[in-house]
Protein backbone atom coordinates (compact mmCIF):
# COMPACT_ATOMS: atom_id res chain seq x y z
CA UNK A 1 -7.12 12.00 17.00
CA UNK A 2 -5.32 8.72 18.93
CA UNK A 3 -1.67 9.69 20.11
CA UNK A 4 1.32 8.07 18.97
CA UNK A 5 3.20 7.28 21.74
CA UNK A 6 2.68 4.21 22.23
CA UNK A 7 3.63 3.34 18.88
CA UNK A 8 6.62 0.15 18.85
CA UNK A 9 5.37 -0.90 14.89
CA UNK A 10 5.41 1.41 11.91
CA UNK A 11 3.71 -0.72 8.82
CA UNK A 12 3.68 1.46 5.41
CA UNK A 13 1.33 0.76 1.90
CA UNK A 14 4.12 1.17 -0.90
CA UNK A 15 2.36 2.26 -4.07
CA UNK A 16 1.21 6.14 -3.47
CA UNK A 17 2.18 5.68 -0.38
CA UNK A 18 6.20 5.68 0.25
CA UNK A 19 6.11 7.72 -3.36
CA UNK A 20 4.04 10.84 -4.48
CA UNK A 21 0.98 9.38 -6.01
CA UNK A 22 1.17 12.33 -9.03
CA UNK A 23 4.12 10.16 -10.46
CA UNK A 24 2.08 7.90 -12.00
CA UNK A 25 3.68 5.03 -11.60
CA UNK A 26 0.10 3.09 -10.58
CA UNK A 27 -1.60 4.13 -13.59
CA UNK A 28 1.28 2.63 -15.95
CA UNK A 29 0.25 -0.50 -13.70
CA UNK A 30 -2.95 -0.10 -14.60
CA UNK A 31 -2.68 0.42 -18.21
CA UNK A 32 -0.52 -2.78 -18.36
CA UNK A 33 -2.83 -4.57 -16.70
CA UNK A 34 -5.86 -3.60 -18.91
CA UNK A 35 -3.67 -5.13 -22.02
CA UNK A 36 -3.27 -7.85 -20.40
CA UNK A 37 -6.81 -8.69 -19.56
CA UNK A 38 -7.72 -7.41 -23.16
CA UNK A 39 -4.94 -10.43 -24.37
CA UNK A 40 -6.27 -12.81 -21.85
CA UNK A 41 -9.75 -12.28 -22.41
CA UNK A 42 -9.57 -11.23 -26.26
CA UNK A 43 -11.50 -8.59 -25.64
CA UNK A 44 -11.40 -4.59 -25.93
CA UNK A 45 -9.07 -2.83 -24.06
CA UNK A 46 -12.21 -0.33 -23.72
CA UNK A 47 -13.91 -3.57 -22.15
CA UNK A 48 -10.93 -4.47 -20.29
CA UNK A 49 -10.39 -1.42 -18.31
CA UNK A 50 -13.90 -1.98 -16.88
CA UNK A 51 -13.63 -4.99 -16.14
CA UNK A 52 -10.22 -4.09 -14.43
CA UNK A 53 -12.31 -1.58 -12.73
CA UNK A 54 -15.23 -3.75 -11.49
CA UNK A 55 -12.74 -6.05 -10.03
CA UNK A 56 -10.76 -3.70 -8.06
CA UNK A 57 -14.15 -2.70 -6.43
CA UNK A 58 -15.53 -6.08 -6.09
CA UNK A 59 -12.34 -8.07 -4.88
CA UNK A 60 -9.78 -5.47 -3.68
CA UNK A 61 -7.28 -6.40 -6.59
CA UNK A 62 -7.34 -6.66 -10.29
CA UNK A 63 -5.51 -10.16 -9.67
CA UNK A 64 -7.96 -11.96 -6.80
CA UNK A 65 -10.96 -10.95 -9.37
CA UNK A 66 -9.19 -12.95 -12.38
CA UNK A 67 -8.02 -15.35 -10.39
CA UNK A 68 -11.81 -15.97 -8.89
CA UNK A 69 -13.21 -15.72 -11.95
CA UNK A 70 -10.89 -16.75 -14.84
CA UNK A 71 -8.99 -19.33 -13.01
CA UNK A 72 -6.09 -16.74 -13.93
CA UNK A 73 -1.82 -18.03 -13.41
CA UNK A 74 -1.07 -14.74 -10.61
CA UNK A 75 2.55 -14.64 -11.62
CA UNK A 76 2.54 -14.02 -15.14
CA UNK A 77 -0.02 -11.19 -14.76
CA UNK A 78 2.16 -9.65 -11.66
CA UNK A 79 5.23 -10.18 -13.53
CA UNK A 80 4.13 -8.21 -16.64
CA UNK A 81 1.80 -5.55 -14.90
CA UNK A 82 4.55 -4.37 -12.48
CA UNK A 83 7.31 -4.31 -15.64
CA UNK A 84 7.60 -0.28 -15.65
CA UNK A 85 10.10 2.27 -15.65
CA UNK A 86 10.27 3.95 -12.43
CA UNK A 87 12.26 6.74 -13.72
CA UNK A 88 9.79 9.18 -12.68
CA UNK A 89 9.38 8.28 -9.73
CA UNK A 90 11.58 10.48 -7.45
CA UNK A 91 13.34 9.01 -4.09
CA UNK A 92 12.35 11.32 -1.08
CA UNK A 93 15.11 11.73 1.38
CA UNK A 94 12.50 13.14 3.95
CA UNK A 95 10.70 10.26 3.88
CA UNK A 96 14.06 8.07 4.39
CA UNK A 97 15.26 9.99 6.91
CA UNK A 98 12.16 10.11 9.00
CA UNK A 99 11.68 6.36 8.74
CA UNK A 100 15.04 6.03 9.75
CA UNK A 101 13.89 8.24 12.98
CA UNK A 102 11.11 6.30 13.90
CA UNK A 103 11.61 4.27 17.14
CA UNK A 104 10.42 0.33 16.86
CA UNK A 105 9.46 -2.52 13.97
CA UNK A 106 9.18 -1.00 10.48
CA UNK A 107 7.21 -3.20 8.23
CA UNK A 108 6.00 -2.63 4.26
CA UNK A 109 2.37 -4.42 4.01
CA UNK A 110 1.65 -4.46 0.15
CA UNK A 111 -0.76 -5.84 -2.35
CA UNK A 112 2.42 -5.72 -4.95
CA UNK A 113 4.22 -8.35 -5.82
CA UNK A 114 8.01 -9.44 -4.27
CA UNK A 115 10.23 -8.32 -6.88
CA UNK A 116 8.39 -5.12 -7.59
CA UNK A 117 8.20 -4.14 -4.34
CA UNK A 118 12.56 -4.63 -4.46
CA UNK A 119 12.99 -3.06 -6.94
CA UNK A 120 10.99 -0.11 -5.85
CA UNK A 121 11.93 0.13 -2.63
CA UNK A 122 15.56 0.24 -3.92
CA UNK A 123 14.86 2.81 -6.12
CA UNK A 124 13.55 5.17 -3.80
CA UNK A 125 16.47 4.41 -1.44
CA UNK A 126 14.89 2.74 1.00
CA UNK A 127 15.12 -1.14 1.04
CA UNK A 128 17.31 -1.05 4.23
CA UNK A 129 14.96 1.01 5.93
CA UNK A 130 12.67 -1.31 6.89
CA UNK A 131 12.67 -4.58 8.97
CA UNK A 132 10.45 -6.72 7.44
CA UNK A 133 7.97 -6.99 3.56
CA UNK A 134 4.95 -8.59 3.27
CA UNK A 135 4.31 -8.90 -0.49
CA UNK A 136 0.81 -10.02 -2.03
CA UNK A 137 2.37 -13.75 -2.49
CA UNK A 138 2.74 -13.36 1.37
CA UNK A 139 -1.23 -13.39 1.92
CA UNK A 140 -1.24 -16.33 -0.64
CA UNK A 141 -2.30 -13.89 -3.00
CA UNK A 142 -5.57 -12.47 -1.29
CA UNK A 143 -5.46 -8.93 -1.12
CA UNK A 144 -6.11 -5.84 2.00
CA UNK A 145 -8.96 -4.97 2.14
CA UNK A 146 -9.68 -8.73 3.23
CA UNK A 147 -8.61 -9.26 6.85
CA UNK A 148 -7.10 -12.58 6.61
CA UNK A 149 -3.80 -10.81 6.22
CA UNK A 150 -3.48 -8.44 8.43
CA UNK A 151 -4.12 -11.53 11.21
CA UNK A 152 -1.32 -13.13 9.25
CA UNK A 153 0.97 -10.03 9.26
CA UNK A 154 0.55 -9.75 12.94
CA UNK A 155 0.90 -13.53 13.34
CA UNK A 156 4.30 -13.69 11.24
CA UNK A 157 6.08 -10.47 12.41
CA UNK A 158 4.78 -10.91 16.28
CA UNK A 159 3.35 -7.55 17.07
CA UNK A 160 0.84 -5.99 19.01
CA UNK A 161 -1.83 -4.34 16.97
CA UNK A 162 -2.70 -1.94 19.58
CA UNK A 163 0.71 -0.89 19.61
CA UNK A 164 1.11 -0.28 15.89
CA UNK A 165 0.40 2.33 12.93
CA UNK A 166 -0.13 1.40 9.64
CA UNK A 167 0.03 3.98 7.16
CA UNK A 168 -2.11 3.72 3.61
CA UNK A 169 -3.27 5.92 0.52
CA UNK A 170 -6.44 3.24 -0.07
CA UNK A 171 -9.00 4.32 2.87
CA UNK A 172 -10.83 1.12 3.22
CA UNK A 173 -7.50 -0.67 3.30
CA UNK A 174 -7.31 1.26 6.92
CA UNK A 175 -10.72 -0.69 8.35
CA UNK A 176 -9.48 -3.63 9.12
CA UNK A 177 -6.60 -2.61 10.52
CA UNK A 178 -8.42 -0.41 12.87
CA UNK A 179 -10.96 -3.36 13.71
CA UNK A 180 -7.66 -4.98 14.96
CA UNK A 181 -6.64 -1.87 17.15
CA UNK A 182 -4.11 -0.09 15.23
CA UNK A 183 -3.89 3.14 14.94
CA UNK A 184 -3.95 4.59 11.22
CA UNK A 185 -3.01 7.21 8.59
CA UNK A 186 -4.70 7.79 5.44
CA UNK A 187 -2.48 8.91 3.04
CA UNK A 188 -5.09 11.42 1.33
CA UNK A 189 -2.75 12.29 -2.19
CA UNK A 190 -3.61 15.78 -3.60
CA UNK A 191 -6.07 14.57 -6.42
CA UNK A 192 -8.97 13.02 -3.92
CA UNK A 193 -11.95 15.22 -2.92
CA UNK A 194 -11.41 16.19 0.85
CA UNK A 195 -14.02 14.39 2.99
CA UNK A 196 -15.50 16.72 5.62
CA UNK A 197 -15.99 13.97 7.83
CA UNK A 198 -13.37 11.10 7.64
CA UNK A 199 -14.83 7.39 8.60
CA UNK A 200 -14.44 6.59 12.56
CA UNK A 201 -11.36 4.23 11.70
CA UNK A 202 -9.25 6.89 9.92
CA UNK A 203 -7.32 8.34 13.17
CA UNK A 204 -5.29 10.81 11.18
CA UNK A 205 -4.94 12.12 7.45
CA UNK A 206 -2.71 14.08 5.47
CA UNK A 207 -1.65 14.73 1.69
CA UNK A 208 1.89 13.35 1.56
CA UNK A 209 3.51 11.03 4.07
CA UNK A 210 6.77 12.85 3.82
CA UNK A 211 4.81 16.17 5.55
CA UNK A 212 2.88 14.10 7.96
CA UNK A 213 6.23 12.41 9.04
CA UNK A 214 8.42 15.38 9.10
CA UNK A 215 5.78 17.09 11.62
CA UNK A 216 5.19 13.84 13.98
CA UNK A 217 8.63 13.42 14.61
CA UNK A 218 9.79 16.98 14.96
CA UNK A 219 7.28 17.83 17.54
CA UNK A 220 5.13 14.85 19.08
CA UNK A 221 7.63 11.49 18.63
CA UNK A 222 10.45 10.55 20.98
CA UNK A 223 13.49 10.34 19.01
């Protein structure tokens, strides 16, 4: 397990990430973006949930696979997949308050769109927590896991990647950022089957982010 105190950058996923994943909020996503490939496509929604599926798995996003493929306009499908009510998803004040805690560069790396991610982040009560966003149109629209933008996060935000943790509920999201010399945090969520060994480039793990914080920086973070 690699130690933390050498940590000066703190870079957070947002979707099941910043939030409890058993709110749901990414499977609304998901079901708007099936319509919308069933509308695009004029096809099933049966057929467009696996194609939804297949492109996740094949191109890291929904989006980069219609885009590749269909030739697909990325802010009209952003703009109506991320158009849900985020009423159940509750703000987490021990999440805010340890983020507030942490010593050094605070940064939200997320395949979601700009005006989601506002919205979202305001909603849970933490927009001003952090010192920078880097939002899918950010990476020109080419999603983690690919590594292109994690050189471009680093590149923009002037960091050292040896010197930062990135935090993030999608495990292969974590491998490049490892390759780069961060040190990360799989964000595990209480629905996955536990692994009983976790891949060489996830450093630490734990259900919720809010625990996981909580216990870093009362007993192993300077404050």
């Amino acid at each position: 397990m690699k130690s933390l105190t050498h940590i000066d950058t703190w870079i957070f996923d947002m979707d099941n990430t910043l939030y409890d994943a058993s709110t749901g909020a990414l499977d609304k996503i998901s079901y708007r973006m099936t319509y919308y490939i069933a509308d695009l496509l004029k096809i099933s929604f049966e057929e467009a949930n696996v194609l939804r599926r297949n492109y996740w798995n094949k191109y890291g996003n929904t989006l980069y696979g219609l885009m590749t493929e269909h030739g697909s306009d990325p802010c009209g499908f952003l703009e109506y997949a991320h158009d849900i009510d985020l009423s159940d998803v509750k703000p987490c004040s021990v999440i805010r308050e340890s983020i507030e805690l942490l010593q050094g560069k605070k940064i939200i790396f997320t395949n979601a769109p700009r005006s989601y991610t506002a919205r979202m982040t305001k909603h849970l009560g933490i927009d001003r927590c952090f010192d920078n966003v880097f939002t899918i149109e950010d990476a020109d629209y080419l999603p983690k896991p690919y590594l292109e933008p994690y050189f471009t996060i680093v590149e923009k935000f002037r960091f050292d990647s040896h010197q930062a943790c990135m935090f993030e509920d999608t495990e292969i999201n974590l491998k490049p950022a490892a390759d780069l010399g961060m040190t990360t945090v799989w964000i595990t969520g209480k629905n996955r089957e536990p692994k009983e060994h976790s891949p060489v480039y996830v450093h630490h793990k734990t259900e919720k982010l809010a625990d996981w914080l909580q216990s870093e920086i009362n007993t192993k973070l300077p404050r």
